[in-house]
N, C-alpha and C. Protein backbone atom coordinates (compact mmCIF):
# COMPACT_ATOMS: atom_id res chain seq x y z
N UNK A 1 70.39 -66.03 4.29
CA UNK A 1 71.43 -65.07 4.26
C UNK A 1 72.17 -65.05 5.59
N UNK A 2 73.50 -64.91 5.53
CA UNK A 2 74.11 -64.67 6.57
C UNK A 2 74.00 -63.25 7.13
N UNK A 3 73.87 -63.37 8.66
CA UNK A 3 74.39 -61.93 9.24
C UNK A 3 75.44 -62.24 10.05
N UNK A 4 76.31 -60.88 9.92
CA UNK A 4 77.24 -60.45 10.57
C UNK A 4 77.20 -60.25 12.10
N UNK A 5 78.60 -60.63 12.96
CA UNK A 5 78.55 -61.05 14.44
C UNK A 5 78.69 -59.54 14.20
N UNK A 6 78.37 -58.80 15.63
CA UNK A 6 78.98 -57.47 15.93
C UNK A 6 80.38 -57.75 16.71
N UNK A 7 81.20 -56.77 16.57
CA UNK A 7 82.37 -56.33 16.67
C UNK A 7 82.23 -56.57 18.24
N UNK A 8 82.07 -55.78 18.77
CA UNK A 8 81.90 -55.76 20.47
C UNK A 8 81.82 -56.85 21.24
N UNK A 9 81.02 -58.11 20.77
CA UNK A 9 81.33 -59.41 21.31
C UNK A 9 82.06 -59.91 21.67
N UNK A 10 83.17 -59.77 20.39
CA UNK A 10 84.71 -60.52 20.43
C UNK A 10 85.70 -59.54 20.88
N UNK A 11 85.37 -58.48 21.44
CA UNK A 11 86.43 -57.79 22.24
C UNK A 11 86.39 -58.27 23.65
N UNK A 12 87.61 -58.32 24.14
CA UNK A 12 88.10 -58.86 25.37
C UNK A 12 87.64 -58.11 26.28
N UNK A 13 87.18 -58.65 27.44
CA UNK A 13 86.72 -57.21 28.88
C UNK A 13 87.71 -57.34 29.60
N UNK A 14 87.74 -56.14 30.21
CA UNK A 14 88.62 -55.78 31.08
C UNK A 14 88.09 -56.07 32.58
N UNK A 15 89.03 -56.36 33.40
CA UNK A 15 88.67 -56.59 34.91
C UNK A 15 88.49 -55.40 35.46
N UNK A 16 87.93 -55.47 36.98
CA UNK A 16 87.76 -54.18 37.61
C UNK A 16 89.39 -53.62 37.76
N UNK A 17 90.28 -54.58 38.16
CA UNK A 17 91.61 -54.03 38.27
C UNK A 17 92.24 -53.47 37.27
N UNK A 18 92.12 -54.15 36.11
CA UNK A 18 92.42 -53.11 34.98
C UNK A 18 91.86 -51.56 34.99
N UNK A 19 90.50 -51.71 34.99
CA UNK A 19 90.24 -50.25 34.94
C UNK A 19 90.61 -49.26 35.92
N UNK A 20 90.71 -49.75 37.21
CA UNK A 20 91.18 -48.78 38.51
C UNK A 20 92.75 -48.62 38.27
N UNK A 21 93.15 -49.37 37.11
CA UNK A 21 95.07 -49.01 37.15
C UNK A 21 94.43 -47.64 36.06
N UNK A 22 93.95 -47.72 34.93
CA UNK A 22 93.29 -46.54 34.41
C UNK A 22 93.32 -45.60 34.36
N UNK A 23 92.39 -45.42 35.83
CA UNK A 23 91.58 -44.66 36.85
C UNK A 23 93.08 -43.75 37.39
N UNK A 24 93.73 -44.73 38.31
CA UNK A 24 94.72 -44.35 38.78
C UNK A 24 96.09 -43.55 38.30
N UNK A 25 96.64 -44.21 36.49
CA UNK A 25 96.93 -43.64 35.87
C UNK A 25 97.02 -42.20 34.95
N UNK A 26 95.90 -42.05 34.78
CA UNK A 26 94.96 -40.95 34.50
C UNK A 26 94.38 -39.52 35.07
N UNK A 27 94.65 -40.29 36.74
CA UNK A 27 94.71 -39.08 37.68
C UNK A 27 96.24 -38.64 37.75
N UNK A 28 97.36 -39.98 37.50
CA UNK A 28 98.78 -38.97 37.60
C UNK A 28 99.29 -38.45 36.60
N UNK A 29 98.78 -38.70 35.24
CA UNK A 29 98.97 -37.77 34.06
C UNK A 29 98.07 -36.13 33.95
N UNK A 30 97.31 -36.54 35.09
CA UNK A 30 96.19 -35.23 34.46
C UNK A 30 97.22 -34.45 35.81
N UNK A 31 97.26 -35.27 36.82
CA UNK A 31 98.35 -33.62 37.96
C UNK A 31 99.09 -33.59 37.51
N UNK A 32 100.27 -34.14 37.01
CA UNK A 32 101.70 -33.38 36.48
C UNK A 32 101.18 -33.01 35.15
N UNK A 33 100.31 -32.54 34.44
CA UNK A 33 99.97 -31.85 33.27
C UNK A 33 99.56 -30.64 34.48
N UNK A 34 99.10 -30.66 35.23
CA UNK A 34 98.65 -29.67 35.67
C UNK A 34 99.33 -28.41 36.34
N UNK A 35 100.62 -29.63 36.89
CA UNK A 35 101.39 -28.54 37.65
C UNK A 35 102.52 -28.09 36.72
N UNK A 36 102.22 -28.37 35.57
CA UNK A 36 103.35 -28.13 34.94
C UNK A 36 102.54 -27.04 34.13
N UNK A 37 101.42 -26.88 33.66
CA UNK A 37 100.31 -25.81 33.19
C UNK A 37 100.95 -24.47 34.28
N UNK A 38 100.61 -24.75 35.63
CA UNK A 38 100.77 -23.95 36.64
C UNK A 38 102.60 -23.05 36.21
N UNK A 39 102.59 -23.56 36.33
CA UNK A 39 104.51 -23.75 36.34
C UNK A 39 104.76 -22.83 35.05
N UNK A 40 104.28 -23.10 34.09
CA UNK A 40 104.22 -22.15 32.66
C UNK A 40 103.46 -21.21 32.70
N UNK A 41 102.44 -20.56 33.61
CA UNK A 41 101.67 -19.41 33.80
C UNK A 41 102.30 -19.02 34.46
N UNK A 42 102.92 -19.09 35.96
CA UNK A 42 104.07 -18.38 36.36
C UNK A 42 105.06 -18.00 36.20
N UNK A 43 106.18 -18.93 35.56
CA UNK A 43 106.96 -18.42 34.18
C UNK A 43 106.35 -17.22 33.45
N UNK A 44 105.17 -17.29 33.01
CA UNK A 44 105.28 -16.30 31.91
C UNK A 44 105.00 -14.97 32.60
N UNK A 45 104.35 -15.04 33.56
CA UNK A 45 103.63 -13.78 34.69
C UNK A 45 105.47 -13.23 35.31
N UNK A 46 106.29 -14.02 35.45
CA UNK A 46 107.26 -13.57 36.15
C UNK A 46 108.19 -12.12 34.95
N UNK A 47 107.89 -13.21 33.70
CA UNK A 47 108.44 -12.75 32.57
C UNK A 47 108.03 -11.38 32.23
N UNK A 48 106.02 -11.39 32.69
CA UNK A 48 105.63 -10.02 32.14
C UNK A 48 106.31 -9.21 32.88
N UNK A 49 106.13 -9.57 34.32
CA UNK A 49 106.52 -8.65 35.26
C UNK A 49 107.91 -7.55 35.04
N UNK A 50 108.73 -8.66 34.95
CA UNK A 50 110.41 -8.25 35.24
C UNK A 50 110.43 -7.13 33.98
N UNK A 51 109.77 -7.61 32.52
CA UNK A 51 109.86 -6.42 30.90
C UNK A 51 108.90 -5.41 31.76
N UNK A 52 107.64 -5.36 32.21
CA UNK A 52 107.02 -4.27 32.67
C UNK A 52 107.99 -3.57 33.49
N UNK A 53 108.69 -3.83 34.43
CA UNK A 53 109.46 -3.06 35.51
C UNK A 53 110.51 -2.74 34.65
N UNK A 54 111.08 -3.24 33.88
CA UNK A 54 112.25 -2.68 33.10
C UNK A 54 112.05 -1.49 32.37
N UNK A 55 110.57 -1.42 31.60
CA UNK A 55 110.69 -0.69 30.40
C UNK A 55 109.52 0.39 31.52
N UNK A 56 109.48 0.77 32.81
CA UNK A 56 109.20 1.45 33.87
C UNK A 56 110.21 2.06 34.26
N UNK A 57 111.59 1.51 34.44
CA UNK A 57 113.14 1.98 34.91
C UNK A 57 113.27 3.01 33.46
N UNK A 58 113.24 2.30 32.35
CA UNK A 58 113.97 2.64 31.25
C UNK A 58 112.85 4.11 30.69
N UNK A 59 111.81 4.36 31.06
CA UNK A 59 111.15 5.15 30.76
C UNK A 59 111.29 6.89 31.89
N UNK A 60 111.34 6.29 32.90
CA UNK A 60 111.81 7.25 34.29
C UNK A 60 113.45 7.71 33.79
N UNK A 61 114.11 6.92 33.34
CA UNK A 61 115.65 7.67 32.56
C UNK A 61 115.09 8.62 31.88
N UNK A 62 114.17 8.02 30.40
CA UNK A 62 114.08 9.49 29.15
C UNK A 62 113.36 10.12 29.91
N UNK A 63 112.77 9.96 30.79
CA UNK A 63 111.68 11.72 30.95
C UNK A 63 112.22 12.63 31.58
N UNK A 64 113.26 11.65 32.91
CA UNK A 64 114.12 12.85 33.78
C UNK A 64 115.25 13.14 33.08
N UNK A 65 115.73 12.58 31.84
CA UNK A 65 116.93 13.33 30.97
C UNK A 65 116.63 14.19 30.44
N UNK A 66 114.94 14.29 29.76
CA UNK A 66 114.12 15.53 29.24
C UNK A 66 113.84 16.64 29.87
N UNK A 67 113.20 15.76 30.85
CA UNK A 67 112.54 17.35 31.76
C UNK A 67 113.31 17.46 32.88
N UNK A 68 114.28 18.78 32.43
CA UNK A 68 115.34 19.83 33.93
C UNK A 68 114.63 19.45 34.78
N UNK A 69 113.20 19.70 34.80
CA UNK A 69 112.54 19.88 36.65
C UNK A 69 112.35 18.68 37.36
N UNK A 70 112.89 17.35 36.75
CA UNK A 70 112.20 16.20 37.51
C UNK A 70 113.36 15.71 38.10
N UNK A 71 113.24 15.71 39.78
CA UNK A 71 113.83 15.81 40.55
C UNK A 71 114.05 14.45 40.64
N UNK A 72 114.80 13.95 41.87
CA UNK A 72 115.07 11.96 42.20
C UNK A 72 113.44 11.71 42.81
N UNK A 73 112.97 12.51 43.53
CA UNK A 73 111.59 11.98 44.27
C UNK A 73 110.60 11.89 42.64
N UNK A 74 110.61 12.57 41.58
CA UNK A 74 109.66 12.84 40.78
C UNK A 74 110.30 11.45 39.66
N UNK A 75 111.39 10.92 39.68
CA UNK A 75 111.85 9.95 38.81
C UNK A 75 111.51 8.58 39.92
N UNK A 76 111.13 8.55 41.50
CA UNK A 76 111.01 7.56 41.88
C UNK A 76 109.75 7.01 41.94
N UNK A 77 108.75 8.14 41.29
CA UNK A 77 107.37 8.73 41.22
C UNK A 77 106.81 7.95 39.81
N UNK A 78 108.10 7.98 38.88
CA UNK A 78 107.96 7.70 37.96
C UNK A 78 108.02 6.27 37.64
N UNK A 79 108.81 5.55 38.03
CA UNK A 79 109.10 3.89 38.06
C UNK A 79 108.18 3.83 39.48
N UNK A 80 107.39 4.19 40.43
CA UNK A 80 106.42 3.46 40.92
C UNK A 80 105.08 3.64 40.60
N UNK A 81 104.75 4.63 40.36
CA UNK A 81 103.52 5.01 39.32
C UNK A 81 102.91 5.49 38.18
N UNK A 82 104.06 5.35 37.39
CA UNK A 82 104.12 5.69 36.16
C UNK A 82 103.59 7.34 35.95
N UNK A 83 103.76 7.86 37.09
CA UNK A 83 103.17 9.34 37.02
C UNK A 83 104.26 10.33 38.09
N UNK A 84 104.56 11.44 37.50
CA UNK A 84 105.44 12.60 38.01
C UNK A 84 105.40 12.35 39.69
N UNK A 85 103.53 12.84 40.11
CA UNK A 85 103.48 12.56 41.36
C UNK A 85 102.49 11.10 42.11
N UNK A 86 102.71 11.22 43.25
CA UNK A 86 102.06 10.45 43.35
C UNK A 86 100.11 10.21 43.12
N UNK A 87 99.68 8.92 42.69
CA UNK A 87 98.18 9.31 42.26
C UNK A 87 97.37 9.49 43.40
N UNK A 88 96.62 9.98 43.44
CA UNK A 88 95.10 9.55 44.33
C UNK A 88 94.99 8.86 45.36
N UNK A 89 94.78 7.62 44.64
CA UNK A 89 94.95 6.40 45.04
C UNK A 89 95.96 5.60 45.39
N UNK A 90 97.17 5.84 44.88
CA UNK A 90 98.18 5.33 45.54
C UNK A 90 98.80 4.01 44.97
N UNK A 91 98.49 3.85 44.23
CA UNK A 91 98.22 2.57 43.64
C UNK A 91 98.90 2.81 41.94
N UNK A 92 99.54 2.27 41.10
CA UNK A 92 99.82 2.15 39.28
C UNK A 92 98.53 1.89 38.82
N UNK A 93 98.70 2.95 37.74
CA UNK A 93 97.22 2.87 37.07
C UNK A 93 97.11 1.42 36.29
N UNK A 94 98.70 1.06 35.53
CA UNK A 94 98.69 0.00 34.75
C UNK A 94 98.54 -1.33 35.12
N UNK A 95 98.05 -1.43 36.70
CA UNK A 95 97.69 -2.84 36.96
C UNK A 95 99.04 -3.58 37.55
N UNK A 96 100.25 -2.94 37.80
CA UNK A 96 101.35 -3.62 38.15
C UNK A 96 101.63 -3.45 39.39
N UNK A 97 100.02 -3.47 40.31
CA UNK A 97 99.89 -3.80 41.72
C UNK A 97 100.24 -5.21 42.41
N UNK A 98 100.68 -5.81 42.06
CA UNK A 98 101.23 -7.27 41.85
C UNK A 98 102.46 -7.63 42.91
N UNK A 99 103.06 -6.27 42.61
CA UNK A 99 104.59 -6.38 42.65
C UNK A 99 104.50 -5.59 43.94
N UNK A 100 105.14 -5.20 44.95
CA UNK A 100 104.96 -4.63 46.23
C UNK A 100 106.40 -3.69 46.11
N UNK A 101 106.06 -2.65 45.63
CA UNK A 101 107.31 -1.46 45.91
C UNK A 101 107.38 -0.43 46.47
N UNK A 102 108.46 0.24 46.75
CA UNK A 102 108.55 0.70 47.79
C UNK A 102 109.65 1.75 47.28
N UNK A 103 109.43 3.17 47.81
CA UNK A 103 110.67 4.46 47.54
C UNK A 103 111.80 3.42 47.52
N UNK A 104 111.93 2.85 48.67
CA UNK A 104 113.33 2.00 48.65
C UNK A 104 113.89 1.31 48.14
N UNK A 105 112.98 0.85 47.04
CA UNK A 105 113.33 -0.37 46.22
C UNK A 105 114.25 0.44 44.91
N UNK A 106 113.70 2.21 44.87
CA UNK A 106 114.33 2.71 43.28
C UNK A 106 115.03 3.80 44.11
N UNK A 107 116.96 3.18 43.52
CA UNK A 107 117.46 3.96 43.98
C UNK A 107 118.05 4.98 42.69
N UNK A 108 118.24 6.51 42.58
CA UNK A 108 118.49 7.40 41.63
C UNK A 108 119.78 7.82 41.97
N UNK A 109 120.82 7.69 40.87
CA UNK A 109 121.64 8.59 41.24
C UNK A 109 122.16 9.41 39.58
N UNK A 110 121.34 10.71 40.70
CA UNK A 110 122.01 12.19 39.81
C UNK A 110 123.17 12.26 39.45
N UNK A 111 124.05 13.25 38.54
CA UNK A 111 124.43 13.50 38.29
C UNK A 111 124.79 15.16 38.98
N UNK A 112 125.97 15.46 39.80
CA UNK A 112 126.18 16.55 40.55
C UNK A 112 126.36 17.87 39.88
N UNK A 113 127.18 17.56 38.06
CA UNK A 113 127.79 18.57 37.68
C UNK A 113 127.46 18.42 36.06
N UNK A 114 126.95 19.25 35.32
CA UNK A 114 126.71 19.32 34.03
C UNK A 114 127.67 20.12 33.29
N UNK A 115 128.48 20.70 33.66
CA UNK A 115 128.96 21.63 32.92
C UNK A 115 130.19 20.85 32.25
N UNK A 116 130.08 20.91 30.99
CA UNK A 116 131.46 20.49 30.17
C UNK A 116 132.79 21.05 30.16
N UNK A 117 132.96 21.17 31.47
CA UNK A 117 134.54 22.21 30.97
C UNK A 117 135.50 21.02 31.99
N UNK A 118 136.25 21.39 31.71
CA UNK A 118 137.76 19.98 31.55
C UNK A 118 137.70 19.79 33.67
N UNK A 119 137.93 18.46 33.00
CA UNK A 119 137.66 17.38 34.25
C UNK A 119 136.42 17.24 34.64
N UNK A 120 135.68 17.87 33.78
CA UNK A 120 134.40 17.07 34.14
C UNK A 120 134.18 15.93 33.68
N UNK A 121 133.98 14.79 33.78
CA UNK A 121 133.97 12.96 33.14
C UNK A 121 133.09 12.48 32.53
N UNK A 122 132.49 11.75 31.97
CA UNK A 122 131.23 11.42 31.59
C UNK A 122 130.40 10.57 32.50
N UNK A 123 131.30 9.67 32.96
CA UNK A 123 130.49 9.19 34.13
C UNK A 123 130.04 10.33 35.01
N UNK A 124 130.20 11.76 35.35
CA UNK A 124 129.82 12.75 36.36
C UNK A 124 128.62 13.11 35.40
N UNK A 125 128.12 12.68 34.44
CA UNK A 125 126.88 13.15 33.34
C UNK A 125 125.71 12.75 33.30
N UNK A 126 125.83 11.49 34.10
CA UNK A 126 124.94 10.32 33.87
C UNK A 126 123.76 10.37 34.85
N UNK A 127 122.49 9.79 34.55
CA UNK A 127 121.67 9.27 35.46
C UNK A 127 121.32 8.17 35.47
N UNK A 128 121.41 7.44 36.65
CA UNK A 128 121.35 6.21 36.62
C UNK A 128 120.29 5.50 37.65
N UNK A 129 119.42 4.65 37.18
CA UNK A 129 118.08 4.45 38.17
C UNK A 129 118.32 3.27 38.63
N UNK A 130 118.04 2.53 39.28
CA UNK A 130 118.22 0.84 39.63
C UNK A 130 116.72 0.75 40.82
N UNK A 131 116.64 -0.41 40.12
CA UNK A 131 115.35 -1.27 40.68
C UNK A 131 115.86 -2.33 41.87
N UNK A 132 115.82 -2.57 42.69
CA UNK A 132 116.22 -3.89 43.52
C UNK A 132 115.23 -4.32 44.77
N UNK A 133 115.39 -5.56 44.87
CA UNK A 133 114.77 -6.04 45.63
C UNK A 133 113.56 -6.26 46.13
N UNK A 134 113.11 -6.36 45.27
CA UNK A 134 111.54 -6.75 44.76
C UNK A 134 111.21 -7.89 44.60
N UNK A 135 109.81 -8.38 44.71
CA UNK A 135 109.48 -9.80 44.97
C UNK A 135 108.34 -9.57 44.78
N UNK A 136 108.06 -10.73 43.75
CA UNK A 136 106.78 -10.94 43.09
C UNK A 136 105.78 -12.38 43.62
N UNK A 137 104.93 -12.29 44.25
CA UNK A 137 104.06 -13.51 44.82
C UNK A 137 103.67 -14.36 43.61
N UNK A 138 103.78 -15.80 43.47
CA UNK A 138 103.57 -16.54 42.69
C UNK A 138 102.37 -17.38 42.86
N UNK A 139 102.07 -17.94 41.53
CA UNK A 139 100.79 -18.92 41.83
C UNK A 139 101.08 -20.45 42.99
N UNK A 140 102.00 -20.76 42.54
CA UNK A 140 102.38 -21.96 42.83
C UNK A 140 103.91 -21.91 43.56
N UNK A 141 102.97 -21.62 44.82
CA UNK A 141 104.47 -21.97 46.09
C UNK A 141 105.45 -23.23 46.15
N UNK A 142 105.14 -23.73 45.80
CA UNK A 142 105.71 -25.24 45.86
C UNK A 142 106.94 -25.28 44.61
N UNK A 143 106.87 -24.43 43.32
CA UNK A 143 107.54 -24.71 42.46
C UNK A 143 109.19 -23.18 43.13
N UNK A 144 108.29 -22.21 43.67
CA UNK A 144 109.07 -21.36 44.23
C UNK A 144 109.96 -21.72 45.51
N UNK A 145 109.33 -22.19 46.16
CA UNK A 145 109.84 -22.64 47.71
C UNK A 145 109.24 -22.09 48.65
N UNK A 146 109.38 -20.29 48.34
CA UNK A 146 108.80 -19.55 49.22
C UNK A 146 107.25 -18.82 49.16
N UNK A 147 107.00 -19.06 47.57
CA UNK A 147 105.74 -17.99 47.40
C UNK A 147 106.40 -16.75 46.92
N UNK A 148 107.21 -16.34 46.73
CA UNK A 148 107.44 -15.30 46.27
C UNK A 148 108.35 -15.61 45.63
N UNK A 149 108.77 -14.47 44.22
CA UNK A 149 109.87 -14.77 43.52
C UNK A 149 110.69 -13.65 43.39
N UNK A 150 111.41 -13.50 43.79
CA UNK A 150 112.69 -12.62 44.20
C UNK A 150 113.36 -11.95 42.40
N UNK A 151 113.38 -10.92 42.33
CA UNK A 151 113.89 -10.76 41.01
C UNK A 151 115.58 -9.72 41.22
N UNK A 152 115.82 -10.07 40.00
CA UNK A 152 117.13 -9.26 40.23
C UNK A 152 116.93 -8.00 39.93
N UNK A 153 118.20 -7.28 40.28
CA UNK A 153 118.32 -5.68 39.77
C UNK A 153 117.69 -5.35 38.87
N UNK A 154 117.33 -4.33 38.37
CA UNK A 154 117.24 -3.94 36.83
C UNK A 154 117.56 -1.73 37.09
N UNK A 155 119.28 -1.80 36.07
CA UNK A 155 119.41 -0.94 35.77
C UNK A 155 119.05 0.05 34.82
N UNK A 156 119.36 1.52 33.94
CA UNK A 156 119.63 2.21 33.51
C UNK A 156 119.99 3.22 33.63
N UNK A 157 120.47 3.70 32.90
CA UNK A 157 121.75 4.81 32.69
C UNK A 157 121.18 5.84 31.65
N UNK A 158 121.57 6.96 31.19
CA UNK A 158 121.43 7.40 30.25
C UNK A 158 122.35 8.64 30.86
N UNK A 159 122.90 9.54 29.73
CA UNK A 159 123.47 11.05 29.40
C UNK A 159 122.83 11.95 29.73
N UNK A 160 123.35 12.91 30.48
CA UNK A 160 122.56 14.20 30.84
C UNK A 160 123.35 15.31 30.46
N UNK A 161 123.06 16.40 29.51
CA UNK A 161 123.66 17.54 28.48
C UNK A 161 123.21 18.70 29.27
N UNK A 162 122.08 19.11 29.84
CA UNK A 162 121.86 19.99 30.42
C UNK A 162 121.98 20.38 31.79
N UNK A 163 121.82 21.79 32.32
CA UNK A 163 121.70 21.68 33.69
C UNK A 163 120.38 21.02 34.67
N UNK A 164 120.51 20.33 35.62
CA UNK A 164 119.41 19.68 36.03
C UNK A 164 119.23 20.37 37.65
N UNK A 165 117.49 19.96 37.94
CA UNK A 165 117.28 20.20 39.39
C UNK A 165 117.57 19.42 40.58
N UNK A 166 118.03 19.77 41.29
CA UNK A 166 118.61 18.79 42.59
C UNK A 166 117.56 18.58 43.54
């Protein structure tokens, strides 16, 4: 009876140089997979960041359009710690210690005059919060330049119907 050659015999070997091109290959597909992994976790961290701080701005509008008593210090209270005053600790409960802010960074501007009687404007109605100049530390300095990533403004506005505290 005949037996069968195995397969593996008649495959060709490779030299040591072949395999070290491989070797070599293999290490530059696995770093640019890597820094590009990197590169898409910071992307998306930048992304959480900027919707967290927004819908922080946009939340400090409805509460000080609600509540008469919340003053510009108690709305700046509000987009940095998600709380009236300041906590305890000093620190956002929600973990958006990340971001390095500062009274200075949220600027408020009241509204002087509520009363609806003629020439009063609507723009004189408004409250309007703005976020600026903030900078978020990144994983990967190299894709930033600096290590940090600089974000833009982030406004809101909203209507104010009642009389408010100054």
């Amino acid at each position: 009876m005949h037996q069968p050659q195995p397969l593996a015999s008649n495959a060709p070997r490779r030299s040591n140089a072949e395999r070290g091109n491989a070797l070599v290959e293999g290490a530059l597909v696995i770093g640019m997979f890597l820094m590009m992994l990197i590169a898409i976790i910071d992307f998306g961290q930048v992304l959480f960041v900027h919707a967290a701080l927004t819908e922080r701005v946009r939340n400090a509008v409805r509460v000080a359009v609600i509540d008469t008593t919340c003053d510009s210090t108690c709305v700046q209270n509000l987009v940095l710690y998600k709380s009236k005053t300041v906590p305890v600790t000093g620190t956002p409960s929600d973990g958006i210690g990340l971001v390095s802010l500062s009274a200075s960074n949220v600027s408020v501007t009241m509204p002087a005059d509520y009363s609806t009687s003629t020439g009063t404007t609507l723009a004189n109605r408004r409250l309007t919060v703005t976020l600026t100049d903030y900078r978020y530390v990144v994983i990967s300095p190299f894709i930033w330049h600096s290590g940090t990533a600089r974000m833009k403004a982030i406004t809101a506005t909203a209507p104010v119907e009642g009389p408010y505290a100054s």
